[in-house]
C-alpha atoms as a PDB file:
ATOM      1  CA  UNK A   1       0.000   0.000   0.000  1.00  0.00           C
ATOM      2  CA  UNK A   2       0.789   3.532  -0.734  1.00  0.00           C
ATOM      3  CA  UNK A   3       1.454   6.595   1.920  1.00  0.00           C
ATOM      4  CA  UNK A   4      -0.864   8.634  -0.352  1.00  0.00           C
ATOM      5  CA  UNK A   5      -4.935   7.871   0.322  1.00  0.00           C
ATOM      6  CA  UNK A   6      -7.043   7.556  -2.660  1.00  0.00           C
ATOM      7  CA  UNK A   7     -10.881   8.322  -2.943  1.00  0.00           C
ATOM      8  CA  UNK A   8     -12.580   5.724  -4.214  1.00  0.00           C
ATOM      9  CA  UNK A   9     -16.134   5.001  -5.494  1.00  0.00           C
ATOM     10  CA  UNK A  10     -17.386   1.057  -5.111  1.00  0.00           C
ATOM     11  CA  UNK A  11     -20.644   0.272  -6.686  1.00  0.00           C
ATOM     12  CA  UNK A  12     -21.711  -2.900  -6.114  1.00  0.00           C
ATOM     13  CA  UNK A  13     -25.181  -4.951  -8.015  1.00  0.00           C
ATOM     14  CA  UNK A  14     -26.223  -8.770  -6.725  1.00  0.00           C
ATOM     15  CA  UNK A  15     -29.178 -10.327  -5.857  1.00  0.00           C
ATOM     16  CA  UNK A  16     -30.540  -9.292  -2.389  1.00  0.00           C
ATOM     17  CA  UNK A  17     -30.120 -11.429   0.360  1.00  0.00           C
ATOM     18  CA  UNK A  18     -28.801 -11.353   4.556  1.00  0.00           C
ATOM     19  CA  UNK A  19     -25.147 -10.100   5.123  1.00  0.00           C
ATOM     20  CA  UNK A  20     -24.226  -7.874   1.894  1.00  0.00           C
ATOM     21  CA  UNK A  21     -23.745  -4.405   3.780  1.00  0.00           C
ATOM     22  CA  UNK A  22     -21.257  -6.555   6.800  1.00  0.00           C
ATOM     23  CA  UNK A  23     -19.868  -8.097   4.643  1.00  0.00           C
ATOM     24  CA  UNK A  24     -18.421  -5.394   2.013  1.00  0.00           C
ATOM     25  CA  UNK A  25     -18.006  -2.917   4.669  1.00  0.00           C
ATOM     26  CA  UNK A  26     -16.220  -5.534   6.685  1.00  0.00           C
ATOM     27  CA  UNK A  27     -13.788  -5.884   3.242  1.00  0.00           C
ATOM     28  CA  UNK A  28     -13.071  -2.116   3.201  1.00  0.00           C
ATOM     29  CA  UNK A  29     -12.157  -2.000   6.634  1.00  0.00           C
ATOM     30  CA  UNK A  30      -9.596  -4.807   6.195  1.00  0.00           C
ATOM     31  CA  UNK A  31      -8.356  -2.773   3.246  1.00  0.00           C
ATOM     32  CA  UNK A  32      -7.713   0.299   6.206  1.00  0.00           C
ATOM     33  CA  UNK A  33     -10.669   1.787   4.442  1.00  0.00           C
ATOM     34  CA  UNK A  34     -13.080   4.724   6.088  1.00  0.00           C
ATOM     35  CA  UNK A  35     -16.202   5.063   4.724  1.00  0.00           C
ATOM     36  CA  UNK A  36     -17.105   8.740   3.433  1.00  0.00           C
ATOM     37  CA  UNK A  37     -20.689   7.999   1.663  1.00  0.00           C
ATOM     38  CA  UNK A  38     -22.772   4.875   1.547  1.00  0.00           C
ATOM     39  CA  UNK A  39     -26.069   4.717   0.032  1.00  0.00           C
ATOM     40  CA  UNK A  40     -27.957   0.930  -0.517  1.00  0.00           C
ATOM     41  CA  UNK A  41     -31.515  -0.106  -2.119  1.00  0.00           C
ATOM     42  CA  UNK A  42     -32.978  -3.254  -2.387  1.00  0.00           C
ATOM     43  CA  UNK A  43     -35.963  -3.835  -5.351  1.00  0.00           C
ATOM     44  CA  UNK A  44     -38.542  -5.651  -4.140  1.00  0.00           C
ATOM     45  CA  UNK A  45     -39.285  -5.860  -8.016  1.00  0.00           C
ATOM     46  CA  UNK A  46     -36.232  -7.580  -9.530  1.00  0.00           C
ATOM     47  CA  UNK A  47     -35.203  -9.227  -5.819  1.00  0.00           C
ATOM     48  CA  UNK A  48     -31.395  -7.238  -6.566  1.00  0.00           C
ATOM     49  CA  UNK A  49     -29.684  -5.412  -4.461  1.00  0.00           C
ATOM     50  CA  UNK A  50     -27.472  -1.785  -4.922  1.00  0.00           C
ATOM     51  CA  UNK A  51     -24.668  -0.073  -3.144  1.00  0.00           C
ATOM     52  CA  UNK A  52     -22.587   2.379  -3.907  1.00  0.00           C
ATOM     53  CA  UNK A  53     -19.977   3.770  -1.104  1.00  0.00           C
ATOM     54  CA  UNK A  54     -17.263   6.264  -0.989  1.00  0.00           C
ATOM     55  CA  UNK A  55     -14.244   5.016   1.128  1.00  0.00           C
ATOM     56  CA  UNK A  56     -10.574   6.858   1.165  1.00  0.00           C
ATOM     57  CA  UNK A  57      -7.570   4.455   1.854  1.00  0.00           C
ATOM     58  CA  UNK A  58      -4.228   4.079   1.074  1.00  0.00           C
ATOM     59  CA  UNK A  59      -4.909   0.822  -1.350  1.00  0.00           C
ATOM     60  CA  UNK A  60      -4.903   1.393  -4.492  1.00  0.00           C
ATOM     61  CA  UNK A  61      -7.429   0.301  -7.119  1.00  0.00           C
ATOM     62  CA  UNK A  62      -5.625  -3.329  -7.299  1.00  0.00           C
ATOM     63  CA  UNK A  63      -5.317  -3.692  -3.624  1.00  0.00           C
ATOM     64  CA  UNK A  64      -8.901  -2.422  -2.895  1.00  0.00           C
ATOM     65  CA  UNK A  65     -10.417  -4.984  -5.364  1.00  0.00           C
ATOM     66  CA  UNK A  66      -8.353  -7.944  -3.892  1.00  0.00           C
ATOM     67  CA  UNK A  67      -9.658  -7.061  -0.747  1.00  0.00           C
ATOM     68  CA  UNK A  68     -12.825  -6.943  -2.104  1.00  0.00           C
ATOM     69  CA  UNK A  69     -12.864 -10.110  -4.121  1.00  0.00           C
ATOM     70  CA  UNK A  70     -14.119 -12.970  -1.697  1.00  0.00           C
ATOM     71  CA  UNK A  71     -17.541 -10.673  -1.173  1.00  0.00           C
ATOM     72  CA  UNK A  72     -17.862 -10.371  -5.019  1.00  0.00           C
ATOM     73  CA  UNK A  73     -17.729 -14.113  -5.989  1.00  0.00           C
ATOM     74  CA  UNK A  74     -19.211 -15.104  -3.013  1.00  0.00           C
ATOM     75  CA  UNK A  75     -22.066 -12.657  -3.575  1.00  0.00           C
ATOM     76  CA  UNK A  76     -22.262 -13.207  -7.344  1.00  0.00           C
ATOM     77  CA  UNK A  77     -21.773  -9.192  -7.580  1.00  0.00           C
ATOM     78  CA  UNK A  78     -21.363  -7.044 -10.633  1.00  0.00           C
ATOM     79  CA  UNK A  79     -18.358  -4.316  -9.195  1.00  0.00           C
ATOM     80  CA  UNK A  80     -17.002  -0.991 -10.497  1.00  0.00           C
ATOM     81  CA  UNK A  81     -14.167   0.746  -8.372  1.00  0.00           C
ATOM     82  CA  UNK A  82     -12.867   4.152  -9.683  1.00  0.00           C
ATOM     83  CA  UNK A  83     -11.533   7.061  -8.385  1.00  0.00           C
ATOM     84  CA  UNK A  84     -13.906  10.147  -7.125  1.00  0.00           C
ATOM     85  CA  UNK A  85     -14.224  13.045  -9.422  1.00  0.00           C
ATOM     86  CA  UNK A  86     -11.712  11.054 -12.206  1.00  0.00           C
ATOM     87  CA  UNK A  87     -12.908  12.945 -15.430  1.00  0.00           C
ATOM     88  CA  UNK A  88     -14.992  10.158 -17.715  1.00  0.00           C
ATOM     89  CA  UNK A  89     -14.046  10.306 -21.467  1.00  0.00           C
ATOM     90  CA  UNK A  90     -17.743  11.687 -23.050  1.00  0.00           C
ATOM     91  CA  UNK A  91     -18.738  12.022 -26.569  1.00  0.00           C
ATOM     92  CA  UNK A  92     -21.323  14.354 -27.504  1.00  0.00           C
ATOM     93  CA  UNK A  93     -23.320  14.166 -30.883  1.00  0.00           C
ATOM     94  CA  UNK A  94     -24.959  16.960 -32.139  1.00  0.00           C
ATOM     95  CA  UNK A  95     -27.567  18.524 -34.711  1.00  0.00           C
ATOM     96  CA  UNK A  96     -27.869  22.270 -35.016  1.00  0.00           C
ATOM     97  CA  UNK A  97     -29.112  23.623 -31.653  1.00  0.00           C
ATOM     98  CA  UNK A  98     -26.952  24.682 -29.405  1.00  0.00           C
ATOM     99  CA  UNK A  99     -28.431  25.071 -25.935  1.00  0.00           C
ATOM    100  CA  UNK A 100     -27.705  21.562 -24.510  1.00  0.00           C
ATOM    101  CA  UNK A 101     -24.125  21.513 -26.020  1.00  0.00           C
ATOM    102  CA  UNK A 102     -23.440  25.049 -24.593  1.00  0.00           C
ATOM    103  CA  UNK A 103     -24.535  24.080 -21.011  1.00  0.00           C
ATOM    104  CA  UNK A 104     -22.386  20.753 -20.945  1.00  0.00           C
ATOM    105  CA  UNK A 105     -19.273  22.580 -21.806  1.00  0.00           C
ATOM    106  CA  UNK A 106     -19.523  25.675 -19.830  1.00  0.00           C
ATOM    107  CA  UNK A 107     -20.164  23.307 -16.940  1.00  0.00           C
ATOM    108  CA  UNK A 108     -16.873  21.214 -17.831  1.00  0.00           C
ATOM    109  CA  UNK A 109     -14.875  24.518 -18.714  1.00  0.00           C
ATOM    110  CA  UNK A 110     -15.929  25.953 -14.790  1.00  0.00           C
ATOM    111  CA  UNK A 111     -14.913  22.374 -13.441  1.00  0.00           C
ATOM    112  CA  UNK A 112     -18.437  21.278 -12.324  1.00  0.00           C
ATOM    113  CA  UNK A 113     -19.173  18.869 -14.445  1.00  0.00           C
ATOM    114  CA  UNK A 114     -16.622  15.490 -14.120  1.00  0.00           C
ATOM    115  CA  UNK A 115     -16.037  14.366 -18.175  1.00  0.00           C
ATOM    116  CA  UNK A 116     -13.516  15.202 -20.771  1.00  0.00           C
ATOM    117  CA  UNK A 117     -14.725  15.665 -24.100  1.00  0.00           C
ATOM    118  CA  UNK A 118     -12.187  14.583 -26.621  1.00  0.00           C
ATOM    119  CA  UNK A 119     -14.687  15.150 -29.577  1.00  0.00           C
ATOM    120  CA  UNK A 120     -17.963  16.678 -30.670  1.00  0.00           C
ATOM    121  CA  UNK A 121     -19.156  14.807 -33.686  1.00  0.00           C
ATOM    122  CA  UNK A 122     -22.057  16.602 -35.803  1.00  0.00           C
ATOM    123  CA  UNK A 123     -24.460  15.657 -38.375  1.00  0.00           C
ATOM    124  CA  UNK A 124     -24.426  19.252 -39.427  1.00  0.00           C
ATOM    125  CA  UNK A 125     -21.275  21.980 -38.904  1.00  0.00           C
ATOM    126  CA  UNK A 126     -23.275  24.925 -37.470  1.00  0.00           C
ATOM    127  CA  UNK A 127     -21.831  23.866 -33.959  1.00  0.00           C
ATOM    128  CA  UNK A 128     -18.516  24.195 -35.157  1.00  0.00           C
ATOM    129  CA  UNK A 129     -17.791  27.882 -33.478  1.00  0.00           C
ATOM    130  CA  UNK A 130     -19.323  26.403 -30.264  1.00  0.00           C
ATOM    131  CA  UNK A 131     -17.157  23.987 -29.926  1.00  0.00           C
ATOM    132  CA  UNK A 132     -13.499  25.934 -30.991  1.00  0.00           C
ATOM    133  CA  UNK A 133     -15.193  28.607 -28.627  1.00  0.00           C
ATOM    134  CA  UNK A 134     -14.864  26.010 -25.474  1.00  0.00           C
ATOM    135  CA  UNK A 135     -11.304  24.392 -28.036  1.00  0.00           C
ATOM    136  CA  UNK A 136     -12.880  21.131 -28.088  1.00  0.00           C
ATOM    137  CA  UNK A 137     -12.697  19.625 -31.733  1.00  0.00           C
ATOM    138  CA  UNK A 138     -15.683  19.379 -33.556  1.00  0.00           C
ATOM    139  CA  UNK A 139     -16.248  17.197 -36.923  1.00  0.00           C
ATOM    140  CA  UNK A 140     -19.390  17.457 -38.677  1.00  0.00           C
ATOM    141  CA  UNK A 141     -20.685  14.642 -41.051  1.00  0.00           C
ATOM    142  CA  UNK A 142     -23.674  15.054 -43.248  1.00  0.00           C
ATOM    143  CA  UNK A 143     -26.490  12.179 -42.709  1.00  0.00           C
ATOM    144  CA  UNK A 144     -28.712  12.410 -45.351  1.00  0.00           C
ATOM    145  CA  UNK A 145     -29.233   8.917 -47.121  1.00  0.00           C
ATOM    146  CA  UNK A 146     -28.557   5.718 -45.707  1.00  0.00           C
ATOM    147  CA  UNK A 147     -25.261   5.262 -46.827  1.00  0.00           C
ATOM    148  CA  UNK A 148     -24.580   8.061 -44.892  1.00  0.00           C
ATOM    149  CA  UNK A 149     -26.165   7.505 -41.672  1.00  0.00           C
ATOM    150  CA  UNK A 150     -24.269   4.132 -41.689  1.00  0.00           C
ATOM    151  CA  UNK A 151     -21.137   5.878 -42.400  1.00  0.00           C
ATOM    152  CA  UNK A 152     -21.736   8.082 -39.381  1.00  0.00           C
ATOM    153  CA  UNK A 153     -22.130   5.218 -37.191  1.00  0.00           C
ATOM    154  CA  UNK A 154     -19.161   3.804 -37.832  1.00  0.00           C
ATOM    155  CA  UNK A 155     -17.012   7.048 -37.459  1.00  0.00           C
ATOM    156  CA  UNK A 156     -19.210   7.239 -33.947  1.00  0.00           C
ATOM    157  CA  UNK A 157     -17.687   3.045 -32.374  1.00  0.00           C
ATOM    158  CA  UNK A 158     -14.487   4.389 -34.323  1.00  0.00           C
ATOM    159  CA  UNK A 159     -14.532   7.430 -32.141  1.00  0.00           C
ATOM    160  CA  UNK A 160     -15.458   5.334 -28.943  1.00  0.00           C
ATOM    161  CA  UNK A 161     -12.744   2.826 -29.627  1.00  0.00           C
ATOM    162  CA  UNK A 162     -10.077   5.338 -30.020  1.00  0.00           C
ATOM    163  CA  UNK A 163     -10.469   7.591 -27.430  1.00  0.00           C
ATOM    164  CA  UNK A 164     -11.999   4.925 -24.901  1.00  0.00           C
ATOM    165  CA  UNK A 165     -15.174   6.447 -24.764  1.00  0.00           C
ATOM    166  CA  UNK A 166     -17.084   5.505 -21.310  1.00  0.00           C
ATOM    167  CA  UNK A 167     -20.380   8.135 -21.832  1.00  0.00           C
ATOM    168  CA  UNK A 168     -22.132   9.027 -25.536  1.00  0.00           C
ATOM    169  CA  UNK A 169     -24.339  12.171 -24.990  1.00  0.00           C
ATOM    170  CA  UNK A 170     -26.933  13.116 -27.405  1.00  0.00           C
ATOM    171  CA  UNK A 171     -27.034  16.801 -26.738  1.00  0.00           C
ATOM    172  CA  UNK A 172     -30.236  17.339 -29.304  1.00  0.00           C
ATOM    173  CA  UNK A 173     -28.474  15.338 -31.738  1.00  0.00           C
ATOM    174  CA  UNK A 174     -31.507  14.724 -34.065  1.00  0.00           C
ATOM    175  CA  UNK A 175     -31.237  11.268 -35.765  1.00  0.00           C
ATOM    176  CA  UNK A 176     -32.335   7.836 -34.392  1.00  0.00           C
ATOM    177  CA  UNK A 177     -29.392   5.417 -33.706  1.00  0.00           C
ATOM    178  CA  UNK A 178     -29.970   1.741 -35.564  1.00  0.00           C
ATOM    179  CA  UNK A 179     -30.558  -1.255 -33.313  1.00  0.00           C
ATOM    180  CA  UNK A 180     -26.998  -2.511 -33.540  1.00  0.00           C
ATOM    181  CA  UNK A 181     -25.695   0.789 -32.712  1.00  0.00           C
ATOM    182  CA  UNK A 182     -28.382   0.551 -29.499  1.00  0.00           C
ATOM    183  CA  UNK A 183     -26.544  -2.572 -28.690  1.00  0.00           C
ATOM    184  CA  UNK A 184     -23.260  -1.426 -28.815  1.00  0.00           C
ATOM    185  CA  UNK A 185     -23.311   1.572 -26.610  1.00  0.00           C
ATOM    186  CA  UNK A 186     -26.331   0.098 -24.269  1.00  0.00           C
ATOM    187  CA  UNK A 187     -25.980   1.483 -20.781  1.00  0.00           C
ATOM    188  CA  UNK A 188     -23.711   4.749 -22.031  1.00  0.00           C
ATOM    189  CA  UNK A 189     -25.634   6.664 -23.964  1.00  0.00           C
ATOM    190  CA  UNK A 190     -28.084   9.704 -22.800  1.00  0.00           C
ATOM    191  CA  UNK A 191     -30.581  10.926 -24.977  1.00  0.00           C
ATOM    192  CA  UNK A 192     -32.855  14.189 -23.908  1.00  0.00           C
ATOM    193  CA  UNK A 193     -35.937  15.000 -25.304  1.00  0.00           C
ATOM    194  CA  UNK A 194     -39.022  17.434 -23.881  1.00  0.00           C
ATOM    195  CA  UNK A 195     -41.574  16.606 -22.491  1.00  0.00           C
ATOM    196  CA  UNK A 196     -44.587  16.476 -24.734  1.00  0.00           C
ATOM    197  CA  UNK A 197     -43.952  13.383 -26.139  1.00  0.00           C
ATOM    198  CA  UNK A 198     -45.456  11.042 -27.078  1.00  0.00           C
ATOM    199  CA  UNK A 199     -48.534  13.885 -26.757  1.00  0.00           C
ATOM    200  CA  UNK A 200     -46.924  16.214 -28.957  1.00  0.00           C
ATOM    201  CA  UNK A 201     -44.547  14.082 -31.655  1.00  0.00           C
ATOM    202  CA  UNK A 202     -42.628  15.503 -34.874  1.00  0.00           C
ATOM    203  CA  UNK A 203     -41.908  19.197 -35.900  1.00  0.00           C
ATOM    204  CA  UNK A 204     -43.207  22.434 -33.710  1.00  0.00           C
ATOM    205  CA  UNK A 205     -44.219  20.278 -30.192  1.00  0.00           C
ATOM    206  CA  UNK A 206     -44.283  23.769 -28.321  1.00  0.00           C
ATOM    207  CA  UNK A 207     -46.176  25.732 -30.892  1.00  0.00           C
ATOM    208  CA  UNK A 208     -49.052  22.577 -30.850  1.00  0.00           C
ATOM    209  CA  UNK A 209     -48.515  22.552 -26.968  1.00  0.00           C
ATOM    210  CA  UNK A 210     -49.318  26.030 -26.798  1.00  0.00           C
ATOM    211  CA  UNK A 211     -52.388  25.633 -28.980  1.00  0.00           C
ATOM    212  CA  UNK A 212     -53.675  22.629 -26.562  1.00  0.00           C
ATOM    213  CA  UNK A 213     -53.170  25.342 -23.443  1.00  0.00           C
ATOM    214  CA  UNK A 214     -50.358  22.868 -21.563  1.00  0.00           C
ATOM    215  CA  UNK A 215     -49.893  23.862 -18.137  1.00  0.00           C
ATOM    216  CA  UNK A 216     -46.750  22.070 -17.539  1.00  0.00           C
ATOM    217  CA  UNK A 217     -42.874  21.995 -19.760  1.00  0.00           C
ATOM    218  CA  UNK A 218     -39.867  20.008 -19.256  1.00  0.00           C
ATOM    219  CA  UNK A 219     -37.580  17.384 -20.205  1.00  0.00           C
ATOM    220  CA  UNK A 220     -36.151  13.621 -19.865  1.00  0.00           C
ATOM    221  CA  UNK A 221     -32.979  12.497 -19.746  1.00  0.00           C
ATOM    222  CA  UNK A 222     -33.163   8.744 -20.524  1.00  0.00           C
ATOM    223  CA  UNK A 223     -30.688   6.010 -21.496  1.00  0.00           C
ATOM    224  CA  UNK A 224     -30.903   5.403 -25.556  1.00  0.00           C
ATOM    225  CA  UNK A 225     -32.225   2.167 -26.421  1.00  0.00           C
ATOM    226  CA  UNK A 226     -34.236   0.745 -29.399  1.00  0.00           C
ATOM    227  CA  UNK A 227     -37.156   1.756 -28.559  1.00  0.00           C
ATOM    228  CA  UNK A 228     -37.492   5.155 -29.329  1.00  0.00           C
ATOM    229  CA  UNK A 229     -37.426   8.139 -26.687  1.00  0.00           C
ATOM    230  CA  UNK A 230     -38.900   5.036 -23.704  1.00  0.00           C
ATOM    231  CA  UNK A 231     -35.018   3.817 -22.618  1.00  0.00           C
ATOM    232  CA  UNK A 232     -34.406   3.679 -18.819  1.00  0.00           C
ATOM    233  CA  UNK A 233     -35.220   7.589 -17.127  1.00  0.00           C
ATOM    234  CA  UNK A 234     -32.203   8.866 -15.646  1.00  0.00           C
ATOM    235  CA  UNK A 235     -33.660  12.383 -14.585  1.00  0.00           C
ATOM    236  CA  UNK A 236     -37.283  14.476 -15.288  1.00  0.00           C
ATOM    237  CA  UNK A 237     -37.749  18.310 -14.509  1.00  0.00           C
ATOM    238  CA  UNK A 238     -40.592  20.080 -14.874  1.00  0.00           C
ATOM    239  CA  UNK A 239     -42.089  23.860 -14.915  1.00  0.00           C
ATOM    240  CA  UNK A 240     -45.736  25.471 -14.940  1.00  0.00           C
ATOM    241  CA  UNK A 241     -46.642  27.712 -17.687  1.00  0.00           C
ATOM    242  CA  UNK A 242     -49.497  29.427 -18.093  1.00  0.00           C
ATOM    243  CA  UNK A 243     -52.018  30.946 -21.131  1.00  0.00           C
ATOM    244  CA  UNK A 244     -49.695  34.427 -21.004  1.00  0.00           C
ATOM    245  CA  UNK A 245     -46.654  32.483 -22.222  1.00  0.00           C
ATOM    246  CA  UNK A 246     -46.545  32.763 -25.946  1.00  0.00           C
ATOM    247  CA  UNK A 247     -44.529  29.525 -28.279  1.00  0.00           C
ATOM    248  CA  UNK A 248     -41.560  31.806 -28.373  1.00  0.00           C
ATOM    249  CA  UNK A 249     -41.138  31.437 -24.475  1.00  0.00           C
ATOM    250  CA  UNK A 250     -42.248  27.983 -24.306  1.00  0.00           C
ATOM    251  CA  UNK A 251     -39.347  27.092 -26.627  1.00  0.00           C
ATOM    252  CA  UNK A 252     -36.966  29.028 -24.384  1.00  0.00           C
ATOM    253  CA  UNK A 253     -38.559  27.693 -21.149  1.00  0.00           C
ATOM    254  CA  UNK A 254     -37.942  23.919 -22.762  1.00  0.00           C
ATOM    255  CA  UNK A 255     -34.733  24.688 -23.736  1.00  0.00           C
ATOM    256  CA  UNK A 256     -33.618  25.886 -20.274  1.00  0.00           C
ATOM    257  CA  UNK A 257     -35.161  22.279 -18.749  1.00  0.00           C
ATOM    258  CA  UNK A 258     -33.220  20.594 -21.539  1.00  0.00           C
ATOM    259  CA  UNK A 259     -29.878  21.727 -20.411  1.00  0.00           C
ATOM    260  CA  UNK A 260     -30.208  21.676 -16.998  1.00  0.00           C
ATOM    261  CA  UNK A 261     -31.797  18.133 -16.936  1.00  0.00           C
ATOM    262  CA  UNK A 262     -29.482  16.326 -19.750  1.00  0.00           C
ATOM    263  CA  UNK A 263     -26.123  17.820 -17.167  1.00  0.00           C
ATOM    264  CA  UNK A 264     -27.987  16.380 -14.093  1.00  0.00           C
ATOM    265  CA  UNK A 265     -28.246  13.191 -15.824  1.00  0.00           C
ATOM    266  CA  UNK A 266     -24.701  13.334 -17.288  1.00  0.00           C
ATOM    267  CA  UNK A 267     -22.785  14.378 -13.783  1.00  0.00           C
ATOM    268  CA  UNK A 268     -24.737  11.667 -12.218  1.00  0.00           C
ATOM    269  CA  UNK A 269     -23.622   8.920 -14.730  1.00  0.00           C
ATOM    270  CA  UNK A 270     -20.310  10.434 -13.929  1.00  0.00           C
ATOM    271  CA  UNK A 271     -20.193  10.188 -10.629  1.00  0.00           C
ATOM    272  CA  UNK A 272     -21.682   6.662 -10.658  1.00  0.00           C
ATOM    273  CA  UNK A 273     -24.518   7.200  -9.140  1.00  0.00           C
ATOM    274  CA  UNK A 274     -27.106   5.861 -11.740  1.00  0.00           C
ATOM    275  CA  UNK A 275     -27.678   2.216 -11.635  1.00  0.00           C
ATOM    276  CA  UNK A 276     -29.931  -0.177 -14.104  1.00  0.00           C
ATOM    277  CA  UNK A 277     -32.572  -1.970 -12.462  1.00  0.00           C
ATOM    278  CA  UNK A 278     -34.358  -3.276 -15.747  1.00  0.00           C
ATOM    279  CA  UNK A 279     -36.075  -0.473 -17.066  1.00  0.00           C
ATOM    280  CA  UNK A 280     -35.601   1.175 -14.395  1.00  0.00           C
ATOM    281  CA  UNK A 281     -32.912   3.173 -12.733  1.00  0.00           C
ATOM    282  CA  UNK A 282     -31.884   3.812  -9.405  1.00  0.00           C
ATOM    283  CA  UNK A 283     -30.059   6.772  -8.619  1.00  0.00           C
ATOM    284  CA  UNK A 284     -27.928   7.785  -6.059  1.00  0.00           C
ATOM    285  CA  UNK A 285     -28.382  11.231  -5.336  1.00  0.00           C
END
């Protein structure tokens, strides 16, 4: 063991039963761990069991697993150690607006938002001055036939293979992945849409919200999956409206739930705090 302690995050997924909390914390302790933050949930749906705990000790990330490693197997447990606040390597796709994109990278640029954007990939280049603004490189890639879509797919796994991409973010990037694409990033990729839908589907939602006389606008942040805009919810805001606000200030209402619920979602994926129970997700706050 190092002099130097380390912050690390443990999350830890099994099926419930007697002995799982004694047990791990029993392992950190053994690994001269102290326990900072420790949250646990058990689903009386799916019968599993989630933990995730903050614990500073001079192990490392090898050491702290080995001490760990007679709980996991005897536990059956899926278990993800990392270091708090470590930057995760994001990818953010892109169409034309900018309000979600903006908002992601002002929050990385002031340091309160945990990722490191190697790459913002477009399907058109008008968020090409965004990006240099915040000198992140941008490449933009026109989708506008098949061929082309399926070429843009590919340059989005070669992207994730090269730079070890952990988190894809679909900051209004307007295009619907294909199935195998689904597969391939399932469980890292965040998708944000408002939230008329399905209500209010297609071109001008706020416009035909406002002519319906909605009382309420906001957004989802969800995981992508193949079934369009209905993947696992990682975070919903919402805000009342009333018959003064005209489709002009809907749209700017919307946008300002967009942003601020997509970087919710996207710090707590970060920080490891959103876990899958089936369609469902259990969060950590």
């Amino acid at each position: 063991m190092s002099e130097t302690p380390h912050h690390w995050i443990v999350t830890i997924v099994c099926d419930d039963r007697p002995g799982i909390v004694h047990a791990v914390t029993g392992a950190i302790v053994a690994a001269d761990g102290n326990i900072t933050e420790l949250q646990q949930f058990s689903s009386l749906d799916s019968g599993r069991f989630f933990l995730r705990l903050q614990t500073e000790t001079v192990a490392d990330h090898d050491e702290l697993r080995a001490a760990l490693d007679g709980v996991i197997e005897r536990y059956g447990m899926e278990c993800r150690i990392d270091l708090v606040g470590r930057p995760l390597r994001t990818l953010v796709l892109v169409s034309k607006a900018a309000h979600c994109l903006n908002d992601l990278l002002f929050r990385h640029r002031s340091g309160h938002l945990p990722i490191e954007v190697p790459l913002v990939l477009g399907n058109h280049p008008d968020l090409a001055e965004l990006a240099a603004f915040y000198s992140i490189p941008f490449e933009s890639h026109a989708v506008t036939n098949p061929d082309e879509k399926a070429a843009f797919e590919q340059r989005i796994l070669e992207v994730v293979a090269e730079f070890d991409i952990e988190l894809v973010v679909l900051a209004r990037y307007m295009q619907i992945f294909s199935p195998e694409l689904c597969d391939a990033l399932a469980g890292r990729a965040i998708n944000i849409h408002h939230s008329f839908l399905p209500g209010f589907k297609g071109a001008n939602p706020y416009k035909r919200a406002h002519a319906r006389g909605v009382k309420l606008i906001g957004a989802t942040a969800h995981f992508v999956t193949s079934d369009l805009d209905e993947g696992p919810i990682i975070e919903q805001n919402v805000v009342r409206v009333d018959h003064s606000r005209s489709p002009e200030e809907l749209v700017v209402i919307g946008r300002d739930e967009e942003s601020r619920t997509l970087s919710q979602a996207v710090r707590w994926f970060a920080e490891d705090r959103v876990l899958l129970d089936g369609q469902r997700t259990i969060i950590f706050h």
